[in-house]
C-alpha atoms as a PDB file:
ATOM      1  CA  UNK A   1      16.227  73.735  22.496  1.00  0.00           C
ATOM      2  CA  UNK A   2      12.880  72.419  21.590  1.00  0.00           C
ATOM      3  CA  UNK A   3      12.537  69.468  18.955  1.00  0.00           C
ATOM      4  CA  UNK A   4      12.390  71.154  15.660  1.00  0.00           C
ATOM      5  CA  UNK A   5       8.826  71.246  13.715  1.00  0.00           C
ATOM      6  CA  UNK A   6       8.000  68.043  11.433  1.00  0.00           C
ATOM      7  CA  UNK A   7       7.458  70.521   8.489  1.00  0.00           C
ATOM      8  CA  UNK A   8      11.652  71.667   9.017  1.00  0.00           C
ATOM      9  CA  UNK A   9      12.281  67.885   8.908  1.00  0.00           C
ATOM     10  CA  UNK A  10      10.700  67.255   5.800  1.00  0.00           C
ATOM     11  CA  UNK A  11      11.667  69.618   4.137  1.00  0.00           C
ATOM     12  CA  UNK A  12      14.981  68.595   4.789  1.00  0.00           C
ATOM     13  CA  UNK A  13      14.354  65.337   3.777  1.00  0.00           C
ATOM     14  CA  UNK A  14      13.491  66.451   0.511  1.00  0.00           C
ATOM     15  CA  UNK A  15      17.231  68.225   0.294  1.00  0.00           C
ATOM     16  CA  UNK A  16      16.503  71.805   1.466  1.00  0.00           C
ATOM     17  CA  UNK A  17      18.286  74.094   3.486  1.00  0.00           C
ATOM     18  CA  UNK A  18      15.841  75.407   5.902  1.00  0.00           C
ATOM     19  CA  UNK A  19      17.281  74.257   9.399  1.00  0.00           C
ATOM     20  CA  UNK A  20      19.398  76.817  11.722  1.00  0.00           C
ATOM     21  CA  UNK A  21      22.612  75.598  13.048  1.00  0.00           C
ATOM     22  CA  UNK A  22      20.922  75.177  16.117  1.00  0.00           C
ATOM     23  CA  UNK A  23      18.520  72.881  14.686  1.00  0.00           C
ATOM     24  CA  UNK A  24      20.977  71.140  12.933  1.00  0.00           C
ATOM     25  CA  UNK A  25      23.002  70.404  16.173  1.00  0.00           C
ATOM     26  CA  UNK A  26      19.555  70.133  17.635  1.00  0.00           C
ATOM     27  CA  UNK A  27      19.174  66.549  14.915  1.00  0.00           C
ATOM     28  CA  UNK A  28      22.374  65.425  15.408  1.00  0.00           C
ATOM     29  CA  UNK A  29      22.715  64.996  19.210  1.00  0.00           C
ATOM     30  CA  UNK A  30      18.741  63.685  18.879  1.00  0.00           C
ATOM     31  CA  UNK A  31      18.213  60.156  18.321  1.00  0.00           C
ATOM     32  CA  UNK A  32      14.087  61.081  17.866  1.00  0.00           C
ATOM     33  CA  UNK A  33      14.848  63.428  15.339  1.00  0.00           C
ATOM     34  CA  UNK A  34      17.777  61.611  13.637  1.00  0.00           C
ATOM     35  CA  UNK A  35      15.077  58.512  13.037  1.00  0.00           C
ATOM     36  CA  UNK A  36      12.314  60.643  12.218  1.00  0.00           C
ATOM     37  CA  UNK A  37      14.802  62.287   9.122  1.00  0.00           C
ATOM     38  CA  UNK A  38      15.980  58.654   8.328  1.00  0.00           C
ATOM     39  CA  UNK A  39      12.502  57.693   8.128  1.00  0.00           C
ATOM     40  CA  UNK A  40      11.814  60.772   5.847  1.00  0.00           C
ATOM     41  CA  UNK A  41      14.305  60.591   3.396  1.00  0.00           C
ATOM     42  CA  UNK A  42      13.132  56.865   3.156  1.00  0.00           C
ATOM     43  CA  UNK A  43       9.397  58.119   2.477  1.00  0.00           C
ATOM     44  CA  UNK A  44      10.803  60.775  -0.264  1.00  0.00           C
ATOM     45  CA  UNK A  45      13.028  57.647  -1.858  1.00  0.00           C
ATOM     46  CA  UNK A  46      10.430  55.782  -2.106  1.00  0.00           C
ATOM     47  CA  UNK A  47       8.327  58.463  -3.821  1.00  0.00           C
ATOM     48  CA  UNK A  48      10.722  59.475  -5.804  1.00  0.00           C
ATOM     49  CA  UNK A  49      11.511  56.260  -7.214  1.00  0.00           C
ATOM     50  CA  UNK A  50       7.707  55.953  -8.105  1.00  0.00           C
ATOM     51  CA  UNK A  51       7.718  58.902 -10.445  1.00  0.00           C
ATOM     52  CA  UNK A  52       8.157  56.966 -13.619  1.00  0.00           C
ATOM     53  CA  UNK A  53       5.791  53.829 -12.706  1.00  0.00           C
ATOM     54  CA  UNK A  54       3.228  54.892 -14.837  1.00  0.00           C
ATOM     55  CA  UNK A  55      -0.411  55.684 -14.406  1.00  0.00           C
ATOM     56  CA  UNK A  56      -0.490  56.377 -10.267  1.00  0.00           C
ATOM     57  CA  UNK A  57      -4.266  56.763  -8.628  1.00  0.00           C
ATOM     58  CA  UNK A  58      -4.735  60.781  -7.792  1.00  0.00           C
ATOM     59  CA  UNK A  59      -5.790  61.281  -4.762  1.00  0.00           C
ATOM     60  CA  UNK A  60      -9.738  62.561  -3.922  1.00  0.00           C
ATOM     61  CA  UNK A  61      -9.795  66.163  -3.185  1.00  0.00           C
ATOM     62  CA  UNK A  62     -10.850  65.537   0.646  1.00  0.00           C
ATOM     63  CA  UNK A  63      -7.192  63.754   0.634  1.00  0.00           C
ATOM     64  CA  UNK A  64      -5.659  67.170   0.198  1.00  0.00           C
ATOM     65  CA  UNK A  65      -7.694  69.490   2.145  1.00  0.00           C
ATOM     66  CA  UNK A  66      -7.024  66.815   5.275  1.00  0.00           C
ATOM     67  CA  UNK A  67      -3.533  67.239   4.714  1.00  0.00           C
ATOM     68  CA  UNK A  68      -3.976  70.880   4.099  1.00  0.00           C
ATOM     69  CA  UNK A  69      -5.769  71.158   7.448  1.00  0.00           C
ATOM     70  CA  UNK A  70      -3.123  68.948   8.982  1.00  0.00           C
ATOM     71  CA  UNK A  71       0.301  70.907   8.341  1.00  0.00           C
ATOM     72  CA  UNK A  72      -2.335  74.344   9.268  1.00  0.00           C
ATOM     73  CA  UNK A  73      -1.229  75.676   6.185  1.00  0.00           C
ATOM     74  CA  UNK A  74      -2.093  78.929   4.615  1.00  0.00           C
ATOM     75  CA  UNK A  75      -4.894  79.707   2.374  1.00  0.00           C
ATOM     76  CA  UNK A  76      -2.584  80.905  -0.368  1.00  0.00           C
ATOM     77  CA  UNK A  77      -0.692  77.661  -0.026  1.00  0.00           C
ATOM     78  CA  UNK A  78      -3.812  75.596  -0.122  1.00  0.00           C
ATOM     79  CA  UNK A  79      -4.807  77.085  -3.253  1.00  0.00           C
ATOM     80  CA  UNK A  80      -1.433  76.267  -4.907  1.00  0.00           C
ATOM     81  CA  UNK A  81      -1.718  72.769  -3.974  1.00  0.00           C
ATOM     82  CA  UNK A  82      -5.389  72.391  -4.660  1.00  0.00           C
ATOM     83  CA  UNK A  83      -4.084  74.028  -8.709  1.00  0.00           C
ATOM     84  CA  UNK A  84      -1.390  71.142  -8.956  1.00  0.00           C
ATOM     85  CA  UNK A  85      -3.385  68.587  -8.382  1.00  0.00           C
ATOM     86  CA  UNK A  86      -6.077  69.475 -10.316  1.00  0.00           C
ATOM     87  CA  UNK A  87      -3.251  70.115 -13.561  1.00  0.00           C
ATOM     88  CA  UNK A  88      -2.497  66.694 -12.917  1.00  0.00           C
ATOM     89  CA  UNK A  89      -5.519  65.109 -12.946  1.00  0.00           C
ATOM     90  CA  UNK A  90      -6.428  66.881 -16.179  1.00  0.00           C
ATOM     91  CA  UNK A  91      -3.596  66.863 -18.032  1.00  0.00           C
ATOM     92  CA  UNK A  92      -3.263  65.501 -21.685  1.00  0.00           C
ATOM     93  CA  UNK A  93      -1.439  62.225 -21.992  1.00  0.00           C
ATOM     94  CA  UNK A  94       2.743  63.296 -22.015  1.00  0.00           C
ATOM     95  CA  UNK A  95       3.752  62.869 -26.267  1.00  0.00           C
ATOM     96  CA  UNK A  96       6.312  61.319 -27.323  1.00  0.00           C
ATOM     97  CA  UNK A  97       9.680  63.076 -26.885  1.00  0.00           C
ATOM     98  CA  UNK A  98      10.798  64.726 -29.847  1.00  0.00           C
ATOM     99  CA  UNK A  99      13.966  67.142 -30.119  1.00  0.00           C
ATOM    100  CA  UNK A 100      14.852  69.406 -27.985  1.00  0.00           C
ATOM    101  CA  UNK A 101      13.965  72.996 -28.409  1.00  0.00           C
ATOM    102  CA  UNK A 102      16.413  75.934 -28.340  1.00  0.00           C
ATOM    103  CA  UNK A 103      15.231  78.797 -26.110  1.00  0.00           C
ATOM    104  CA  UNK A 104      15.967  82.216 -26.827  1.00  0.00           C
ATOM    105  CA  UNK A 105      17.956  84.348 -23.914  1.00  0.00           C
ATOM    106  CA  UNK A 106      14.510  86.205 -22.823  1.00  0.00           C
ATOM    107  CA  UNK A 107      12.088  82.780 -22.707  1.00  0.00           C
ATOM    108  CA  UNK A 108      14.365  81.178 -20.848  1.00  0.00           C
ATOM    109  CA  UNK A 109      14.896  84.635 -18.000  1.00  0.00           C
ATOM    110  CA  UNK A 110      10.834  84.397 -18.399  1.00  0.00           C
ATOM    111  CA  UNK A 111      10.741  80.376 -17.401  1.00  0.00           C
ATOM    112  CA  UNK A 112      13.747  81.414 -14.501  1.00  0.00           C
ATOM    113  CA  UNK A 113      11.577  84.217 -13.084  1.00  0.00           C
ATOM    114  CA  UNK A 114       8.104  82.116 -12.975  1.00  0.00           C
ATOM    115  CA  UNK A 115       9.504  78.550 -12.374  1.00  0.00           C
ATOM    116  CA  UNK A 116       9.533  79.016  -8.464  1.00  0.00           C
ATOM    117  CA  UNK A 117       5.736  78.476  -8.074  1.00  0.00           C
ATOM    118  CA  UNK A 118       5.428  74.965 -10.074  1.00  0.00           C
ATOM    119  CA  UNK A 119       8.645  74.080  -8.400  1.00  0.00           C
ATOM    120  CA  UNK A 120       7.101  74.541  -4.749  1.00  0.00           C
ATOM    121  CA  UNK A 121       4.147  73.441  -6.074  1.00  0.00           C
ATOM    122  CA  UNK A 122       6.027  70.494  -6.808  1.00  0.00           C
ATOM    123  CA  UNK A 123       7.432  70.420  -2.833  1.00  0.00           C
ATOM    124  CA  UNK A 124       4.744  70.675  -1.547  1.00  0.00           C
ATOM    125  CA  UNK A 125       2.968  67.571  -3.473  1.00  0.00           C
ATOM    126  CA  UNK A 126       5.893  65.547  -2.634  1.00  0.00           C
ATOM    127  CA  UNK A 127       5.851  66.796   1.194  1.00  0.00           C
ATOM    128  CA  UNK A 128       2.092  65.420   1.493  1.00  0.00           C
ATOM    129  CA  UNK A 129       3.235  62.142   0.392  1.00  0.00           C
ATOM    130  CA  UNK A 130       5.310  62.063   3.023  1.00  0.00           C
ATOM    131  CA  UNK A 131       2.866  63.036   5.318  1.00  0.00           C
ATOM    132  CA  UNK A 132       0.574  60.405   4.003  1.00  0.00           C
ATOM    133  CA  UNK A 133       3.008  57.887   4.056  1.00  0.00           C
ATOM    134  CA  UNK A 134       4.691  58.792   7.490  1.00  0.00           C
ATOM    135  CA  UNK A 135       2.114  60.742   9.309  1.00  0.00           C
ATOM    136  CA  UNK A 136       4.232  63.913   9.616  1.00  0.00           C
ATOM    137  CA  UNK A 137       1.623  66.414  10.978  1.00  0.00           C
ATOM    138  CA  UNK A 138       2.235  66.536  14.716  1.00  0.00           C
ATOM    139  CA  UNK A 139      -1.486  65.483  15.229  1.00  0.00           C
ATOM    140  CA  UNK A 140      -1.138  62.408  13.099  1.00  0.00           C
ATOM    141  CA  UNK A 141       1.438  61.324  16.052  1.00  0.00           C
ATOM    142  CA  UNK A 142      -0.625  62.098  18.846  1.00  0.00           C
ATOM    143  CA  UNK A 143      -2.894  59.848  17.499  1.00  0.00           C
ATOM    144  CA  UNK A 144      -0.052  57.558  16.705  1.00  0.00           C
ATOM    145  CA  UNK A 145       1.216  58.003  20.253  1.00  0.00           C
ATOM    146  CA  UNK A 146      -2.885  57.502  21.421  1.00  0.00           C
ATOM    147  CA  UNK A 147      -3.418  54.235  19.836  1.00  0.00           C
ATOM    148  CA  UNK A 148       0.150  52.959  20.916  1.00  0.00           C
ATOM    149  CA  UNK A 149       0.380  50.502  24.497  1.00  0.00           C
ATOM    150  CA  UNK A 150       0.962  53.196  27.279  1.00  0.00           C
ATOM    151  CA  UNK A 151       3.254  51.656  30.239  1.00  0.00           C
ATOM    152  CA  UNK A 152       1.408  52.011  33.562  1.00  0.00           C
ATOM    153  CA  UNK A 153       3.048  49.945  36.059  1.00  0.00           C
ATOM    154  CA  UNK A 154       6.957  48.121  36.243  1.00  0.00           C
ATOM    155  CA  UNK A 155       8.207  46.101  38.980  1.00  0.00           C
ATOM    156  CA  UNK A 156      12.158  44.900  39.675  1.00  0.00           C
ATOM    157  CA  UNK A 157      11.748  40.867  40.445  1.00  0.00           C
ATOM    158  CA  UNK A 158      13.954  39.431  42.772  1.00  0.00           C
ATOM    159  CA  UNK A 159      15.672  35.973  43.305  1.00  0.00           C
ATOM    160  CA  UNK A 160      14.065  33.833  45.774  1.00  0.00           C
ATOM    161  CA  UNK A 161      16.724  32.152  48.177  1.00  0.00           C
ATOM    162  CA  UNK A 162      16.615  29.153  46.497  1.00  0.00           C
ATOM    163  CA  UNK A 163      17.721  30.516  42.786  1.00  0.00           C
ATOM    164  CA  UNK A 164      20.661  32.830  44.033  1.00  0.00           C
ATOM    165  CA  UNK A 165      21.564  35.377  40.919  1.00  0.00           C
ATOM    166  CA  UNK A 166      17.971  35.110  39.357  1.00  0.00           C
ATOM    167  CA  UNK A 167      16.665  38.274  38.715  1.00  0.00           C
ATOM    168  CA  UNK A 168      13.832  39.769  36.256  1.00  0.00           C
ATOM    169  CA  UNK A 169      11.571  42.734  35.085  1.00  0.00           C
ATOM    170  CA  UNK A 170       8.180  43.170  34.876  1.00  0.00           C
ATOM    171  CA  UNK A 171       6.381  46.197  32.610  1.00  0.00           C
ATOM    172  CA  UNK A 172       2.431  46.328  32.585  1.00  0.00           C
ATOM    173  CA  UNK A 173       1.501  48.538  28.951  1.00  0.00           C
ATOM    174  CA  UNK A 174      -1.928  49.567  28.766  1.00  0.00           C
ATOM    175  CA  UNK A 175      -3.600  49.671  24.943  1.00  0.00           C
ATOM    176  CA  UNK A 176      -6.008  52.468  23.587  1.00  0.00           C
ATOM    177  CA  UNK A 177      -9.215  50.451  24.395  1.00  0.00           C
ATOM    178  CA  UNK A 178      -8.090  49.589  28.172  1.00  0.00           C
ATOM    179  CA  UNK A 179      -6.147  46.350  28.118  1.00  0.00           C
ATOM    180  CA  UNK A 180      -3.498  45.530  29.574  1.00  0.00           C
ATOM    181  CA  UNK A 181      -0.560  43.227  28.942  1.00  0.00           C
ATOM    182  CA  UNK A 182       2.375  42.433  31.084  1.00  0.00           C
ATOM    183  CA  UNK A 183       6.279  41.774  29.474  1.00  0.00           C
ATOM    184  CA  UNK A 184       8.370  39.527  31.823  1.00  0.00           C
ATOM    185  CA  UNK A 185      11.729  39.481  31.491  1.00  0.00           C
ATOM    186  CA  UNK A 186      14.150  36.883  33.413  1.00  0.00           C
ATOM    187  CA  UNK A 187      17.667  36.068  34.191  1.00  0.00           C
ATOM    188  CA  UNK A 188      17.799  32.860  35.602  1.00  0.00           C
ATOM    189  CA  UNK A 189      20.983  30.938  36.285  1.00  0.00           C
ATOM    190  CA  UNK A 190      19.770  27.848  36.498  1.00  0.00           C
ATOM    191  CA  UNK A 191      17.789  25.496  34.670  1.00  0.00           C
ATOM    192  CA  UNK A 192      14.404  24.843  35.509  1.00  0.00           C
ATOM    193  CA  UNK A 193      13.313  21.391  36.940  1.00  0.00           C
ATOM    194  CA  UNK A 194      10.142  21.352  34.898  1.00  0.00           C
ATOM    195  CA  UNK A 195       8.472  24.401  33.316  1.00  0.00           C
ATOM    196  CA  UNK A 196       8.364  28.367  34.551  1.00  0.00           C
ATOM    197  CA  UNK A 197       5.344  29.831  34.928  1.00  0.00           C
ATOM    198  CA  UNK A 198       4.347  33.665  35.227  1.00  0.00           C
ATOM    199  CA  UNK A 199       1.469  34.791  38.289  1.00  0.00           C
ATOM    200  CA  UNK A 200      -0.112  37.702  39.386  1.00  0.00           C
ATOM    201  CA  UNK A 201      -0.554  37.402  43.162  1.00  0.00           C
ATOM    202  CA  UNK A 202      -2.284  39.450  45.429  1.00  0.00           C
ATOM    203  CA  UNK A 203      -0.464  41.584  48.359  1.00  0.00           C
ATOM    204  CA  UNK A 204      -1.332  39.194  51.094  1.00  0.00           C
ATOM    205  CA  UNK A 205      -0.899  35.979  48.749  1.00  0.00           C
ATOM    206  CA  UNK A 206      -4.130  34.581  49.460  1.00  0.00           C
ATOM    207  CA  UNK A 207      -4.863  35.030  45.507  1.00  0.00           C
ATOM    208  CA  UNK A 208      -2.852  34.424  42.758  1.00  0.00           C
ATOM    209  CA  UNK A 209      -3.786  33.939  38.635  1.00  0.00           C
ATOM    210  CA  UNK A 210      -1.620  32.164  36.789  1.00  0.00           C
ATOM    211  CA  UNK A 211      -0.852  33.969  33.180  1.00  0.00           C
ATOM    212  CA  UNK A 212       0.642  31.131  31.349  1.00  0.00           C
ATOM    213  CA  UNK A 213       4.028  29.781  30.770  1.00  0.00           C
ATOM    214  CA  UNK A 214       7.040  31.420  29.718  1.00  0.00           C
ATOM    215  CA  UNK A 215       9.022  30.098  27.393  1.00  0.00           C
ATOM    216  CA  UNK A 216      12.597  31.111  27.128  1.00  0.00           C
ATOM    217  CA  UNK A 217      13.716  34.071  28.595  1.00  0.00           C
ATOM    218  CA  UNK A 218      11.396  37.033  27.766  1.00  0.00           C
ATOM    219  CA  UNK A 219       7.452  37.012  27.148  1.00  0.00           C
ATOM    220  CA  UNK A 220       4.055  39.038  27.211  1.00  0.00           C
ATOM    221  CA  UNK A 221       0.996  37.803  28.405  1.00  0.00           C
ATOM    222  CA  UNK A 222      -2.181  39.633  28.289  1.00  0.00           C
ATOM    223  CA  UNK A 223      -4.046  40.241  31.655  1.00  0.00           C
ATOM    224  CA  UNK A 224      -7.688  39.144  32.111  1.00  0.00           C
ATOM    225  CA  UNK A 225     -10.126  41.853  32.186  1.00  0.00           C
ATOM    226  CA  UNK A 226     -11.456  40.914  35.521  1.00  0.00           C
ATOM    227  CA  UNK A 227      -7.800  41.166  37.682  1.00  0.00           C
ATOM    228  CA  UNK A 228      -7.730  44.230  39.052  1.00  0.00           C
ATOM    229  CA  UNK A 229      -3.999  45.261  39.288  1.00  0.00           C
ATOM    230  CA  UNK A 230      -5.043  47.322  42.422  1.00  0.00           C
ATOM    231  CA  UNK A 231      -4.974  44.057  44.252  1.00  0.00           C
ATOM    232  CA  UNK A 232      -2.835  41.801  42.075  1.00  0.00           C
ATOM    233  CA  UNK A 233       0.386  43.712  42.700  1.00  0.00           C
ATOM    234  CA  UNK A 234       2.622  40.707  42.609  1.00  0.00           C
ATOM    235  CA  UNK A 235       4.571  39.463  39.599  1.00  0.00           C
ATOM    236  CA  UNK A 236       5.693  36.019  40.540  1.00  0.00           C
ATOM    237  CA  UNK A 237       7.984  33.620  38.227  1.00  0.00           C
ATOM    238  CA  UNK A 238       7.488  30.385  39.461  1.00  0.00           C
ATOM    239  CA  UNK A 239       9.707  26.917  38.569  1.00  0.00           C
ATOM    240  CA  UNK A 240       6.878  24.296  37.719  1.00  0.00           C
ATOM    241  CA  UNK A 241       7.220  20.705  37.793  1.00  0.00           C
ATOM    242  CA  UNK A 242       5.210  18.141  35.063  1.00  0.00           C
ATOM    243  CA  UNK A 243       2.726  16.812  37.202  1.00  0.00           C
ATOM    244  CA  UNK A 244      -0.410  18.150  36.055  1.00  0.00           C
ATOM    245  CA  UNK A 245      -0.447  20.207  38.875  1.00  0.00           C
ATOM    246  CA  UNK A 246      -2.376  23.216  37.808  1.00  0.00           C
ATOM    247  CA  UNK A 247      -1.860  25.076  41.791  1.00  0.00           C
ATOM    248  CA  UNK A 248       1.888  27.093  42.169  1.00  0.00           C
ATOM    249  CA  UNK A 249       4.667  24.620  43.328  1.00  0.00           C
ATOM    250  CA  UNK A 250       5.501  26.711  45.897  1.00  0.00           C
ATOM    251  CA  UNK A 251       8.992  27.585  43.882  1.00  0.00           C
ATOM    252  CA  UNK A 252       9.395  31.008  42.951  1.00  0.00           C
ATOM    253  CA  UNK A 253      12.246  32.460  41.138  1.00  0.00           C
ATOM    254  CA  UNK A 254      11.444  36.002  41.266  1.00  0.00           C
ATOM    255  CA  UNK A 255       9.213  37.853  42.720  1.00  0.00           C
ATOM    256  CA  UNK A 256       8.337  41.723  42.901  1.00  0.00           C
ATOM    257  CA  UNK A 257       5.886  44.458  43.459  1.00  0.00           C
ATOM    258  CA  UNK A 258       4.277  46.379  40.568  1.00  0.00           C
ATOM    259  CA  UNK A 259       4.543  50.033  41.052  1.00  0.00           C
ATOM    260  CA  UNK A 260       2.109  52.517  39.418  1.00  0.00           C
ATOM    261  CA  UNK A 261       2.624  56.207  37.701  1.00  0.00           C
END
């Protein structure tokens, strides 16, 4: 089945009973999902432990009419929400508790039958901090998912004859505004003799750019905006010496071709 909606997760976050089963098996065999609850529940702790802080900012109305238009929700439900938060922002400063009251048998059937409205009311306040906190509303990810690095090219590098077992990785993640970065990864047996150094080389080798060194056995180095990977489809680790030699050695580790899509 289909991922269940962000509004069924936190809800159950907040301790309600609104999955299926088959949502609940759904969450269970989902590692997504399962994070996305964890991360939930965490939001609702943490706004739950806030409650008796004091004096908290309340939000401008625009905040709740984004959220509102977020989550798609009904008109009748916007109108519930929109009543909440004005009560809080007017209410009277709390007084000092005093004793108790004792309720009759009919005030207290009166406060059973109309509490259900302040109680979602109070749901739904606590649901849109979790949206502000988390981003629940499935367009808040998209544009999580929009601004995130998208990976547009990998490449498997292999061991040069002269570094038998080496072998590596190569992922090229392109960010929101068109850069790109590459992430080397190698497994190198041996030590270098001097320094290793990460290239982008060209198909026929007759260019190369050098993207700086790598230290250890793992890095990311950002592309300059003039390669054009179209051309530079070689990921090359290469075993420096200190010479002040700024040309390739000549030694390569690993070597492989990026491939696109």
């Amino acid at each position: 089945m289909s991922h269940p909606e962000s509004e069924i997760l936190a809800l159950m976050a907040m301790g309600e009973s609104v999955a299926s089963p088959e949502e609940r098996a759904h969450i269970e065999d989902c590692p997504g999902c399962r994070e996305e609850l964890s991360r939930l529940r965490h939001a609702v702790d943490v706004g739950r432990a806030t409650i008796d802080v004091g004096e908290l900012d309340t939000p401008a109305p625009i905040v709740w009419t984004r959220i509102a238009d977020e989550l798609q929700l009904s008109d009748e439900v916007r109108t519930d929400a929109a009543a909440a938060a004005s009560a809080t922002t007017e209410a009277p400063a709390r007084p000092e508790p005093g004793p108790a009251p004792v309720a009759d048998t009919a005030t207290r059937r009166s406060r059973r039958g109309g509490g259900r409205r302040p109680v979602f009311r109070a749901q739904w306040i606590l649901a849109a901090a979790v949206v502000l906190v988390l981003g629940v509303g499935a367009g808040t990810w998209a544009v999580v998912r929009q601004l995130a690095p998208t990976p547009v090219a990998q490449a498997a590098l292999d061991a040069f004859p002269d570094h038998p077992g080496a072998s590596g990785t190569a992922v090229v993640d392109r960010d929101s505004d068109g850069a790109d970065t590459v992430t080397v990864t190698l497994n190198a047996p041996n030590d270098p003799n001097g320094y290793r150094e990460v290239w982008l080389i060209t198909a026929d080798a007759t260019a190369l750019v050098s993207l700086g060194v790598l230290d250890g056995d793992e890095g990311t180095f950002t592309i300059p905006s003039g390669v054009d990977l179209n051309r530079y489809v070689l990921v090359d680790i290469s075993d420096e010496p200190v010479d002040g030699d700024p040309t390739h050695s000549g030694d390569s580790i690993v070597r492989g071709q990026l491939s696109f899509g």
